[in-house]
C-alpha atoms as a PDB file:
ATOM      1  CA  UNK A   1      40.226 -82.887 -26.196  1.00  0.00           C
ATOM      2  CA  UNK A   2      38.620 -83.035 -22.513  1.00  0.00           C
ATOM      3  CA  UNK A   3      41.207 -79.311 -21.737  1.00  0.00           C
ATOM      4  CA  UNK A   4      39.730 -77.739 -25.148  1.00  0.00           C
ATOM      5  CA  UNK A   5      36.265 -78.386 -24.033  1.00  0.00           C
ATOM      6  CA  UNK A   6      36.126 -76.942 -20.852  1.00  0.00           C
ATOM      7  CA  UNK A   7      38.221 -73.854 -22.452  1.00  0.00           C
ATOM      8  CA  UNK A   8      35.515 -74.063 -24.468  1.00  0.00           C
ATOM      9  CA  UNK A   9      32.623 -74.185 -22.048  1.00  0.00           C
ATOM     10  CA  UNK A  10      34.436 -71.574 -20.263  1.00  0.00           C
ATOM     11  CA  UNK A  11      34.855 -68.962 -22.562  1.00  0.00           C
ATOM     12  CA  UNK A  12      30.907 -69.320 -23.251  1.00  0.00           C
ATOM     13  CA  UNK A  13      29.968 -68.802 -19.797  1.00  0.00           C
ATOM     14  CA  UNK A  14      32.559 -65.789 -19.421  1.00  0.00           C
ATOM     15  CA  UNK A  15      30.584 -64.583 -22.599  1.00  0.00           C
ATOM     16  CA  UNK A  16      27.172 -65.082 -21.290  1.00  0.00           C
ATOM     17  CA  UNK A  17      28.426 -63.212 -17.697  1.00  0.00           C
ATOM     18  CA  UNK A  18      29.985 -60.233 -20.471  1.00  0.00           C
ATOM     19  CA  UNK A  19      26.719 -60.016 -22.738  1.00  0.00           C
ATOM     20  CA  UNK A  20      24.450 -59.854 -18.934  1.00  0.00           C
ATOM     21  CA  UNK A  21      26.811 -57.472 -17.440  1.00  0.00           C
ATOM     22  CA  UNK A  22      26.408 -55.596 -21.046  1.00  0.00           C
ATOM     23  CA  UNK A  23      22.679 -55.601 -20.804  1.00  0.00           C
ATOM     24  CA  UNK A  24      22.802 -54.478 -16.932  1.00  0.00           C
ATOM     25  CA  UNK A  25      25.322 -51.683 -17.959  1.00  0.00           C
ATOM     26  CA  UNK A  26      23.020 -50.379 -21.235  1.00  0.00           C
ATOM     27  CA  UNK A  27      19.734 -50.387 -18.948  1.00  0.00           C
ATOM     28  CA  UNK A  28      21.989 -48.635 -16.061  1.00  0.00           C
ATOM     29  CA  UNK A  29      22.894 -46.301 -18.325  1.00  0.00           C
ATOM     30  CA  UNK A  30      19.594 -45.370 -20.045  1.00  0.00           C
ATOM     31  CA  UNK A  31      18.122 -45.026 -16.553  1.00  0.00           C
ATOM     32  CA  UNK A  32      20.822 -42.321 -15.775  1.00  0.00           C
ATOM     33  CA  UNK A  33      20.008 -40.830 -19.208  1.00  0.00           C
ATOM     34  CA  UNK A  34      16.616 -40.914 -18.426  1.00  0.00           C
ATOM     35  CA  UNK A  35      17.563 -39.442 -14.803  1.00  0.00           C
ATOM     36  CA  UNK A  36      19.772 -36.812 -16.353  1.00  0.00           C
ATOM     37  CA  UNK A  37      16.817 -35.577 -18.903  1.00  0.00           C
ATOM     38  CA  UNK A  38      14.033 -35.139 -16.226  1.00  0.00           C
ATOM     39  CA  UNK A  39      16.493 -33.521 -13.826  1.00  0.00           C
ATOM     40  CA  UNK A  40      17.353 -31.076 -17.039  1.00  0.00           C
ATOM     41  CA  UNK A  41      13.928 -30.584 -17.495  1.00  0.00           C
ATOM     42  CA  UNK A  42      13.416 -29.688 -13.445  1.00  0.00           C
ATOM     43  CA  UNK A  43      15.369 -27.587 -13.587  1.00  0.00           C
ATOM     44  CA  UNK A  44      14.617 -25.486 -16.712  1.00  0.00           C
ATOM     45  CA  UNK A  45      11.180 -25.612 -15.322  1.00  0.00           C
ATOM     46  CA  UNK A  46      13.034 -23.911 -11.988  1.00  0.00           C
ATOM     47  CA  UNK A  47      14.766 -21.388 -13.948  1.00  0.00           C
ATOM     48  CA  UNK A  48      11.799 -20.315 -16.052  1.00  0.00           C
ATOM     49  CA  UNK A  49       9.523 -20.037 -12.480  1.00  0.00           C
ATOM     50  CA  UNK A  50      12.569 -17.746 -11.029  1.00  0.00           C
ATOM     51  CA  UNK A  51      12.729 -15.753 -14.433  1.00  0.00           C
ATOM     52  CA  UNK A  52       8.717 -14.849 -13.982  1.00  0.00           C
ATOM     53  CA  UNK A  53       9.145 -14.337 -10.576  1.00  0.00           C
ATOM     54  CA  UNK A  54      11.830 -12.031 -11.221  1.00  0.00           C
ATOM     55  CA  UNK A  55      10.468 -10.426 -13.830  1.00  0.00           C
ATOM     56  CA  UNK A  56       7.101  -9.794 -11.227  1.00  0.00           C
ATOM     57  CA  UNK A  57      10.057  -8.048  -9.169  1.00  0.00           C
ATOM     58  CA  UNK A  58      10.630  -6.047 -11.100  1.00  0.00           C
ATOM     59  CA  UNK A  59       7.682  -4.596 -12.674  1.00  0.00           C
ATOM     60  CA  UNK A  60       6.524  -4.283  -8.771  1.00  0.00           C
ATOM     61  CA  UNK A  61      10.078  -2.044  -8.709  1.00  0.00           C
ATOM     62  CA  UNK A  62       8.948  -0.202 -11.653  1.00  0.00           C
ATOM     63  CA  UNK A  63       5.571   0.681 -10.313  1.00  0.00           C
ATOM     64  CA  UNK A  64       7.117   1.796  -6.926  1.00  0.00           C
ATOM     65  CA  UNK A  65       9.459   4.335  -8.811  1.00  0.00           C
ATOM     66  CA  UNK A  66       6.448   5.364 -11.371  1.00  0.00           C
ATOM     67  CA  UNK A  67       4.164   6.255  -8.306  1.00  0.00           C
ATOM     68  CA  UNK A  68       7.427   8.099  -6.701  1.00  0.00           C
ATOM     69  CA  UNK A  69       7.509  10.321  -9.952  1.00  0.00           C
ATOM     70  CA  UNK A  70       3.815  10.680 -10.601  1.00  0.00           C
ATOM     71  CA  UNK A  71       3.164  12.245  -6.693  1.00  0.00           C
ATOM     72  CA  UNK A  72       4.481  15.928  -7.467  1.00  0.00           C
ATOM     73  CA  UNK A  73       3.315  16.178 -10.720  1.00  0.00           C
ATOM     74  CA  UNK A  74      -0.052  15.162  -9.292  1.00  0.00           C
ATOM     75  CA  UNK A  75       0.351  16.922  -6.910  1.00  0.00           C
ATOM     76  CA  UNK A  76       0.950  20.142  -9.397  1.00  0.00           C
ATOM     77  CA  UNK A  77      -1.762  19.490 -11.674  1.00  0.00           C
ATOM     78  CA  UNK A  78      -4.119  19.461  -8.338  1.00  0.00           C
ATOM     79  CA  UNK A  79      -3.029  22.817  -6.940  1.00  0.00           C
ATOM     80  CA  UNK A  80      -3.370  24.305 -10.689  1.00  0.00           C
ATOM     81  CA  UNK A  81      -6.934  22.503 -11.180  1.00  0.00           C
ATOM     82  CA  UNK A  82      -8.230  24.031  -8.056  1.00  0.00           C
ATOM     83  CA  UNK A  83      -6.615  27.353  -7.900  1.00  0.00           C
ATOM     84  CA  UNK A  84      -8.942  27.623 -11.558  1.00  0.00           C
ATOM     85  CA  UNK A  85     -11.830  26.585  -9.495  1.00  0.00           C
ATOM     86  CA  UNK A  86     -11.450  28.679  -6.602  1.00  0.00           C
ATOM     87  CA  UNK A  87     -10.549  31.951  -8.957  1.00  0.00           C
ATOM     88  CA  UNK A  88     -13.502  31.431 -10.679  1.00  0.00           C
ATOM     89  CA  UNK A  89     -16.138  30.920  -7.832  1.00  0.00           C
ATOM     90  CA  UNK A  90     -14.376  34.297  -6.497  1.00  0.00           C
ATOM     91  CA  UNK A  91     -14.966  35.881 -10.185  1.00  0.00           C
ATOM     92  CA  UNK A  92     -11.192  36.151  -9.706  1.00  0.00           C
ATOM     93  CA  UNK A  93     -10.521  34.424 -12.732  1.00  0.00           C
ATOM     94  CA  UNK A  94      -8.674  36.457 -15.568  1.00  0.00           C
ATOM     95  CA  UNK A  95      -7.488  35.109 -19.078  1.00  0.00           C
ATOM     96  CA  UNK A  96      -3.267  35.312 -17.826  1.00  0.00           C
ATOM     97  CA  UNK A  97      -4.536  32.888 -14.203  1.00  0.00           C
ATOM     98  CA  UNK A  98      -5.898  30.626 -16.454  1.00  0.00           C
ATOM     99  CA  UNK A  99      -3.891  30.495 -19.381  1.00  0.00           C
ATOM    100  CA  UNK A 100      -1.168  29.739 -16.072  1.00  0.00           C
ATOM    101  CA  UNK A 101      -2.294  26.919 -14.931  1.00  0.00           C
ATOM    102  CA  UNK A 102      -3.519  25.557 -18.349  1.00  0.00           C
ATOM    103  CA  UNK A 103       0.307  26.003 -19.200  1.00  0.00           C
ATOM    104  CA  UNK A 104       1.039  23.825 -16.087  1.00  0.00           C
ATOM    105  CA  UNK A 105      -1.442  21.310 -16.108  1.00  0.00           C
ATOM    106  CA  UNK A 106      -0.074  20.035 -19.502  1.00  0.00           C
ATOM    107  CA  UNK A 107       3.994  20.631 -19.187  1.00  0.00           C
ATOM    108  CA  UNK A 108       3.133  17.913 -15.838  1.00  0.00           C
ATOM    109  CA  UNK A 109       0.869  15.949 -17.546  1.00  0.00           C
ATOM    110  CA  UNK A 110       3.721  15.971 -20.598  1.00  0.00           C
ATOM    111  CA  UNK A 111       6.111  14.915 -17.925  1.00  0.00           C
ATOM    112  CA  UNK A 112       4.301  12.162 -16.644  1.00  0.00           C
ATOM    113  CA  UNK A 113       3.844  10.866 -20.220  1.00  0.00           C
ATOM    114  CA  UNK A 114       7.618  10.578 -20.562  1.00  0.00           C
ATOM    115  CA  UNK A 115       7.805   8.620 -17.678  1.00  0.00           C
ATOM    116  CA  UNK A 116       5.647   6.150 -18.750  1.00  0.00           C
ATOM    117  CA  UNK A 117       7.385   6.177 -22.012  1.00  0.00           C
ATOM    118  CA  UNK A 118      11.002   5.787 -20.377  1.00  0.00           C
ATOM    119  CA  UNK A 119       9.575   2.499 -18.327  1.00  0.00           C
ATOM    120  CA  UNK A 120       7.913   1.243 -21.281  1.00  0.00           C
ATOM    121  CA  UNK A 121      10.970   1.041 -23.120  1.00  0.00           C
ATOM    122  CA  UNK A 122      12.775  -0.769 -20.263  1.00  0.00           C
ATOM    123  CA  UNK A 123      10.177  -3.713 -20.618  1.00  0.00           C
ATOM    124  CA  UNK A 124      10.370  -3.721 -24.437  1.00  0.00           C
ATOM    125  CA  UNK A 125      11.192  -7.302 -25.546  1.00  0.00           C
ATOM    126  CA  UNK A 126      14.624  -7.034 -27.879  1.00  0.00           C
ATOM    127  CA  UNK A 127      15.942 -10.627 -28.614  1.00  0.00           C
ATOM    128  CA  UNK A 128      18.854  -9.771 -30.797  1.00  0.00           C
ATOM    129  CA  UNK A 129      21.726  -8.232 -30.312  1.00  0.00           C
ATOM    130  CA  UNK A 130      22.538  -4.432 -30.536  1.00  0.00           C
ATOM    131  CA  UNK A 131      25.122  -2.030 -30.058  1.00  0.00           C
ATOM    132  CA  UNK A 132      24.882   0.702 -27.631  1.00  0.00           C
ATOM    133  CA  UNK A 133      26.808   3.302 -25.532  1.00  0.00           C
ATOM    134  CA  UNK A 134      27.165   1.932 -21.765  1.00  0.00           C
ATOM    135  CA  UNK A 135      27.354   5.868 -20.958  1.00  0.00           C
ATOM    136  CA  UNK A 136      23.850   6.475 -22.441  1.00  0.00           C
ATOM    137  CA  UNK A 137      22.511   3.353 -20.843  1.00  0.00           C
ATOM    138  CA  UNK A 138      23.400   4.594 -17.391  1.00  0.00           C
ATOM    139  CA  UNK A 139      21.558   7.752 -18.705  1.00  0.00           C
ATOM    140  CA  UNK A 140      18.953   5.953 -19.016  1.00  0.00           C
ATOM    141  CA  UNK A 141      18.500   3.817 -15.822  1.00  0.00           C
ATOM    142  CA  UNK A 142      19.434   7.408 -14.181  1.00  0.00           C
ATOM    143  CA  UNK A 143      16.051   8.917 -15.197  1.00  0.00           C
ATOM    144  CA  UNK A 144      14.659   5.877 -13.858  1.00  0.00           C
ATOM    145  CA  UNK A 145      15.849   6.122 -10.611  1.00  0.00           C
ATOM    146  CA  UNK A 146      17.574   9.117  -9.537  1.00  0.00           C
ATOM    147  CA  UNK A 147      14.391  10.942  -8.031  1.00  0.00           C
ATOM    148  CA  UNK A 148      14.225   8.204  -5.428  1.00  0.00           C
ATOM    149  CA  UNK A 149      17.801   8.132  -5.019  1.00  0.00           C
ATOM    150  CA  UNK A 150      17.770  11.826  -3.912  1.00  0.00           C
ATOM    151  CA  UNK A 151      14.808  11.519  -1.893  1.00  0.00           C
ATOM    152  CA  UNK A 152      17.123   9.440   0.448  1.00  0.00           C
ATOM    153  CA  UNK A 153      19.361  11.891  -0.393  1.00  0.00           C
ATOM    154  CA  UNK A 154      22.110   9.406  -2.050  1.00  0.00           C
ATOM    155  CA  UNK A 155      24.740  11.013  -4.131  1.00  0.00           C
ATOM    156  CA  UNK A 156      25.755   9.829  -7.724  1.00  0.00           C
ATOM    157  CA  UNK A 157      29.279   9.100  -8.565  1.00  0.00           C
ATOM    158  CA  UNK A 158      29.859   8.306 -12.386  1.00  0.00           C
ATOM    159  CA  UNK A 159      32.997   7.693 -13.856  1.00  0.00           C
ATOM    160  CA  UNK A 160      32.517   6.130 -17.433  1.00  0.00           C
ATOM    161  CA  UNK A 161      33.977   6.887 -20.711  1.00  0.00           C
ATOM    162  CA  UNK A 162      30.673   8.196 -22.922  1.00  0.00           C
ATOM    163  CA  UNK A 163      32.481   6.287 -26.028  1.00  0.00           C
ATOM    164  CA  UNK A 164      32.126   2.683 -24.276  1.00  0.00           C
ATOM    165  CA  UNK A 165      30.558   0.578 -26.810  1.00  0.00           C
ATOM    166  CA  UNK A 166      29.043  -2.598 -25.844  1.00  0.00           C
ATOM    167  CA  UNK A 167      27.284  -5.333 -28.810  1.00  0.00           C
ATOM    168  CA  UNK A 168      24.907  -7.051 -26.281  1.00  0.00           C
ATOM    169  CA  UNK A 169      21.761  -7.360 -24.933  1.00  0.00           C
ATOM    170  CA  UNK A 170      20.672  -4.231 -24.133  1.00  0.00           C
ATOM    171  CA  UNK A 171      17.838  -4.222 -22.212  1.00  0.00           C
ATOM    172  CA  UNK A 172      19.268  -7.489 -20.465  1.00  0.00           C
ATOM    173  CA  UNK A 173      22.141  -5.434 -18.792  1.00  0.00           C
ATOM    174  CA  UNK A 174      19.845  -2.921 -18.153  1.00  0.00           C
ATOM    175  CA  UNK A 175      17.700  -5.468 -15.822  1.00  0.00           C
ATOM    176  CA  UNK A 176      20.923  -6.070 -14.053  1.00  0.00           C
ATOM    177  CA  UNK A 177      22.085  -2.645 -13.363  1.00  0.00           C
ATOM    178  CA  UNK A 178      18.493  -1.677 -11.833  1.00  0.00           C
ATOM    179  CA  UNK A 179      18.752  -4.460  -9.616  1.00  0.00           C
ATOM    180  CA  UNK A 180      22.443  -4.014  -8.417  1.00  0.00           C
ATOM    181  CA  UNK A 181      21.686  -0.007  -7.699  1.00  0.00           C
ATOM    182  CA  UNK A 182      18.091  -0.598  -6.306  1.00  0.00           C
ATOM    183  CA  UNK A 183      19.893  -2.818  -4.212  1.00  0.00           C
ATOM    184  CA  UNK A 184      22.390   0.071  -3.196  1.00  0.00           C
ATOM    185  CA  UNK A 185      19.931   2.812  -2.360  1.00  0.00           C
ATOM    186  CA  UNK A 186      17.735   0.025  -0.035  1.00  0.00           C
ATOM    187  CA  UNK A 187      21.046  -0.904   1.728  1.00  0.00           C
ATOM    188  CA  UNK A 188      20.790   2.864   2.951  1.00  0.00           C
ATOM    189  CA  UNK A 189      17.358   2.343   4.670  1.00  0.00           C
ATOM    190  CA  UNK A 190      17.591   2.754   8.130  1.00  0.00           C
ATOM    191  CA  UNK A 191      20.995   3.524   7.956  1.00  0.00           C
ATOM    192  CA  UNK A 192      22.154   6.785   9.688  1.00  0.00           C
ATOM    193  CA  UNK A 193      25.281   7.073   7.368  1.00  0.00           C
ATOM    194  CA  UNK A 194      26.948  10.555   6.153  1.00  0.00           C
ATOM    195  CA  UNK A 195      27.782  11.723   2.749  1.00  0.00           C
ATOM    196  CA  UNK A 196      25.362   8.466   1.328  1.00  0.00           C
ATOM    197  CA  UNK A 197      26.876   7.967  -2.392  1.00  0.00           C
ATOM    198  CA  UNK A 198      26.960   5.341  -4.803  1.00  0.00           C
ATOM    199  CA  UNK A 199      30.130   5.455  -7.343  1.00  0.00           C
ATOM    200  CA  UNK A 200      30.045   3.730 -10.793  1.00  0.00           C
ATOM    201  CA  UNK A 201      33.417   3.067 -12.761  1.00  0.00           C
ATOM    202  CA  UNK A 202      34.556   0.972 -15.463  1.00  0.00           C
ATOM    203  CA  UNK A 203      37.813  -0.615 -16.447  1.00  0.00           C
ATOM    204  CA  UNK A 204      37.985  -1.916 -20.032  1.00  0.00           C
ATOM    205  CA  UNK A 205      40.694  -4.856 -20.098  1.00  0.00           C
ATOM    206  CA  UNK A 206      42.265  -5.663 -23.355  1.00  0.00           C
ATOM    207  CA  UNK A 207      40.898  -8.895 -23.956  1.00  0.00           C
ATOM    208  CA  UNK A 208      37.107  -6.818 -24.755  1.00  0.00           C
ATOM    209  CA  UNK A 209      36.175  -7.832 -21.452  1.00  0.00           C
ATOM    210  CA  UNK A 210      34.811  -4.650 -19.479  1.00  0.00           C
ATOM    211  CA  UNK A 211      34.422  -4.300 -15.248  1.00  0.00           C
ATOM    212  CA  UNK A 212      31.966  -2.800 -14.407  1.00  0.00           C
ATOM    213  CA  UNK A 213      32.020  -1.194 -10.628  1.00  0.00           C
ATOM    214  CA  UNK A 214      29.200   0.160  -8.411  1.00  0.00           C
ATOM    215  CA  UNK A 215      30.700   1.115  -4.969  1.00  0.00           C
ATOM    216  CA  UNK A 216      28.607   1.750  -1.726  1.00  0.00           C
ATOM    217  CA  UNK A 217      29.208   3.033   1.507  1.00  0.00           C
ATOM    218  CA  UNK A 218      26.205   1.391   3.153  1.00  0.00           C
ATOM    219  CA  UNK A 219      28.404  -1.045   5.607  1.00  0.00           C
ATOM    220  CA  UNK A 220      29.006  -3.670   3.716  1.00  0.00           C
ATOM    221  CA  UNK A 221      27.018  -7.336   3.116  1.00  0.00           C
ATOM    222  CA  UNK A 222      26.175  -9.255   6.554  1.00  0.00           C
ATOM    223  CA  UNK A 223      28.563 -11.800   7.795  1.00  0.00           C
ATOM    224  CA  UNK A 224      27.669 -15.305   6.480  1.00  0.00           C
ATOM    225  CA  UNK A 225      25.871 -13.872   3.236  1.00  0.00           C
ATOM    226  CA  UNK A 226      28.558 -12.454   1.109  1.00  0.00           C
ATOM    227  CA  UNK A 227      29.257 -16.269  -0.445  1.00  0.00           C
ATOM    228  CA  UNK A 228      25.418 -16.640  -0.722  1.00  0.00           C
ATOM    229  CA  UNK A 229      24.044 -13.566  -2.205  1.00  0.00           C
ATOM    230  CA  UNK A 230      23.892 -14.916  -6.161  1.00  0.00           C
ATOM    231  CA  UNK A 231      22.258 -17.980  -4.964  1.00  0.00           C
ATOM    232  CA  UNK A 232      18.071 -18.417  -5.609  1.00  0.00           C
ATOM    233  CA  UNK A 233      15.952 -16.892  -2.614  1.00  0.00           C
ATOM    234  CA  UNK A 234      18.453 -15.954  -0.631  1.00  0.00           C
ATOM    235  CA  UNK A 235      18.302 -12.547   0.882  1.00  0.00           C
ATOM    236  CA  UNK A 236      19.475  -9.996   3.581  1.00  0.00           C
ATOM    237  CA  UNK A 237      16.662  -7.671   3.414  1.00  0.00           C
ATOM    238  CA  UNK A 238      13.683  -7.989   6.505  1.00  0.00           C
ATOM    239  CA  UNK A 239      11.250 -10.245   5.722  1.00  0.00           C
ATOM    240  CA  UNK A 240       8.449  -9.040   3.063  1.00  0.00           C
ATOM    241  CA  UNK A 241      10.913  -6.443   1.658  1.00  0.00           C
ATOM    242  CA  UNK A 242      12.823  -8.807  -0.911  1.00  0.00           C
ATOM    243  CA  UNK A 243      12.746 -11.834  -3.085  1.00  0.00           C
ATOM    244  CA  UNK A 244      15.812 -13.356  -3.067  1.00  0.00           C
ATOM    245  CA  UNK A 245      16.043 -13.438  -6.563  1.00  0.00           C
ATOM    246  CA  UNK A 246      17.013 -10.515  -8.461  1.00  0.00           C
ATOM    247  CA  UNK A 247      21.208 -11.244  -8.258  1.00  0.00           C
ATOM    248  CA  UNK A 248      20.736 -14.636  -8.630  1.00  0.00           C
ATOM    249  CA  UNK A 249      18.807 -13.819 -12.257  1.00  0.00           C
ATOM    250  CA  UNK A 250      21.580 -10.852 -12.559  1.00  0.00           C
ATOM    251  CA  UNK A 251      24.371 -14.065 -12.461  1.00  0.00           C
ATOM    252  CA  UNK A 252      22.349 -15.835 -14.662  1.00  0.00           C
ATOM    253  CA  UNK A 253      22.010 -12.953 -17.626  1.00  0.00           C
ATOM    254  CA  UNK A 254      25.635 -11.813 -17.312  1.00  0.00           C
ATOM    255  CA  UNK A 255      26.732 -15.466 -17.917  1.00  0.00           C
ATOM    256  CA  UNK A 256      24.549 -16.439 -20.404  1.00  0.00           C
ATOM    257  CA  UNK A 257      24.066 -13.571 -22.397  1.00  0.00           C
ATOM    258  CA  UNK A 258      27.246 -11.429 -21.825  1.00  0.00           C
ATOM    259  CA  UNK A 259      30.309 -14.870 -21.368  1.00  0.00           C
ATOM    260  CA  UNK A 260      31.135 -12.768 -18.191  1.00  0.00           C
ATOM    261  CA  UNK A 261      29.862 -12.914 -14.225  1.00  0.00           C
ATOM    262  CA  UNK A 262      29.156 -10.936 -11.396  1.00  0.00           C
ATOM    263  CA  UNK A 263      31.016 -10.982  -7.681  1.00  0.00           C
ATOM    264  CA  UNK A 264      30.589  -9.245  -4.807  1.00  0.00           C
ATOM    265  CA  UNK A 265      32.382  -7.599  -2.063  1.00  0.00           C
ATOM    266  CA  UNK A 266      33.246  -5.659   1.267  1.00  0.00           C
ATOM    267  CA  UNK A 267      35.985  -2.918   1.324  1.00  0.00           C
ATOM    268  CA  UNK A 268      37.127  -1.827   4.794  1.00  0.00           C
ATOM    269  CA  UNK A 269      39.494   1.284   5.590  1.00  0.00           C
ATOM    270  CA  UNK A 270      43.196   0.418   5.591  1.00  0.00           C
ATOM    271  CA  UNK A 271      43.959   2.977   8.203  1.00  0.00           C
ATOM    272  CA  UNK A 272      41.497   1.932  10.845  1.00  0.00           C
ATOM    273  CA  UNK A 273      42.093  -1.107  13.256  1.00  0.00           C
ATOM    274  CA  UNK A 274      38.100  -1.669  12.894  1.00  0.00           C
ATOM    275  CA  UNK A 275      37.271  -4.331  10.404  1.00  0.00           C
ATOM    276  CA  UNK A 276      33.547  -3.120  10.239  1.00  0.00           C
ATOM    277  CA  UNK A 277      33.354  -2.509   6.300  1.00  0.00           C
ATOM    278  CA  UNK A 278      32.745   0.912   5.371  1.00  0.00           C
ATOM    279  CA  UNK A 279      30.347  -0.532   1.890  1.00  0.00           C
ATOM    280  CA  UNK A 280      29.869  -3.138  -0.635  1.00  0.00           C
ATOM    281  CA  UNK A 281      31.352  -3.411  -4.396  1.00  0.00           C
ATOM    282  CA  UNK A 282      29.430  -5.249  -6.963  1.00  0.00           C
ATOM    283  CA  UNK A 283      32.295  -6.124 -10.142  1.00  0.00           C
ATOM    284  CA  UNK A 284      29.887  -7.276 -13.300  1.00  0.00           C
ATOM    285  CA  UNK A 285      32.696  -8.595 -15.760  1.00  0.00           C
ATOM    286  CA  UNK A 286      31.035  -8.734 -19.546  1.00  0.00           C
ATOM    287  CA  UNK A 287      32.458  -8.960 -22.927  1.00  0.00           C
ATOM    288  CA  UNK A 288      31.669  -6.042 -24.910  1.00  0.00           C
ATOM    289  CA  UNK A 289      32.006  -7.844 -28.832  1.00  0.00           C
END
């Protein structure tokens, strides 16, 4: 009787130790719950301040290349305006002068309406899903940013099938493939490099995933920077002339919105002893269903 006692006695303390270890375990555990939600919520709050600040980025990027293709037509519509004025304070003024510069007043003010147009469609809001041509994106980002491209006088490579189709976010992968060239034509600054080009080319595999390339010969990404580049605020441009943001938000899109991702590279010559790289190539994997 004494041996089933203390059994007895026993077992009830090893349960009372089990139910307080139980307790300690449940409020450890809703602690780390409670750790893991406000961490969550950190750092959706962290994501959402990045997302504004890259969206600021760009619409300062989009203002830049507006004022770039406003200055000559302005600059047109100024010489017209005051060739009128002088012709007619000289009573030089005839019906075919005027009718001239009339003409040319409104083709550039016609031309600086589609401009505004073209970026105003970039920062359209679409939420769902559509399908579109990759070629006729490119198009599109093209008209965006080729005059500034050959103001630094950077060639345009493009090698893409014009029947690509891609069921995605449109305008999403267009916000990525403005930041990946804009990054391309400022690696060029300061840079006293020959035959300056940037070459886009795509390889669809056959699991509908599609590479996208865009190839640089600006020298390549600085030592120590290449395995940092998608991370938040980190940048290799001087100080005051990036953010630090725009691949890292690029990452983020292509992963969320596309089941893809986005890596980086140098490419070197295989027949020089040098291992300076000769440029950089930027491989955005998507799925294009």
């Amino acid at each position: 009787m004494i041996l089933k006692s203390e059994i007895m006695l026993n077992l009830n303390i090893y349960k009372n130790r089990l139910n307080r270890k139980n307790k300690e375990l449940k409020r450890i555990n809703n602690e780390l719950e409670d750790r893991v939600k406000i961490e969550i919520k950190k750092q959706m709050e962290q994501e959402k301040i990045v997302f504004y600040q890259s969206k600021m980025a760009s619409m300062g990027e989009m203002i830049s290349m507006i004022a770039h293709q406003w200055r000559q037509p302005l600059t047109a519509i100024s010489s017209a305006s005051g060739d009128i004025k002088i012709k007619y304070e000289l009573d030089m003024l005839n019906d075919e002068a005027l009718m001239s510069n009339i003409d040319a007043i409104i083709h550039r003010t016609q031309k600086m309406s589609e401009t505004i147009n073209d970026f105003m469609n970039f920062f359209k809001p679409h939420k769902d899903k559509e399908v579109f041509l990759l070629k006729a994106l490119f198009d599109e980002i093209l008209k965006l940013i080729k005059p500034q491209f050959e103001n630094r006088t950077i060639e345009f490579i493009i090698n893409i099938d014009k029947n690509i189709t891609i069921n995605g976010y449109k305008n999403e992968l267009e916000q990525v493939l403005l930041n990946i060239l804009s990054n391309a034509r400022d690696a060029y600054e300061d840079k006293k490099t020959l035959n300056k080009s940037v070459e886009i080319f795509v390889k669809e595999n056959k699991n509908k995933k599609l590479n996208i390339f865009i190839k640089d010969k600006a020298g390549g990404i600085k030592d120590g920077f290449l395995n940092k580049i998608f991370e938040p605020y980190i940048t290799t441009k001087e100080e005051g002339k990036g953010t630090g943001i725009g691949l890292y938000m690029s990452k983020t899109i292509i992963q969320r919105s596309f089941k893809g991702d986005i890596s980086a590279e140098n490419y070197y010559d295989k027949n020089l002893k040098s291992k300076k790289a000769i440029g950089a190539i930027f491989n955005i994997l998507i799925s294009i269903s």
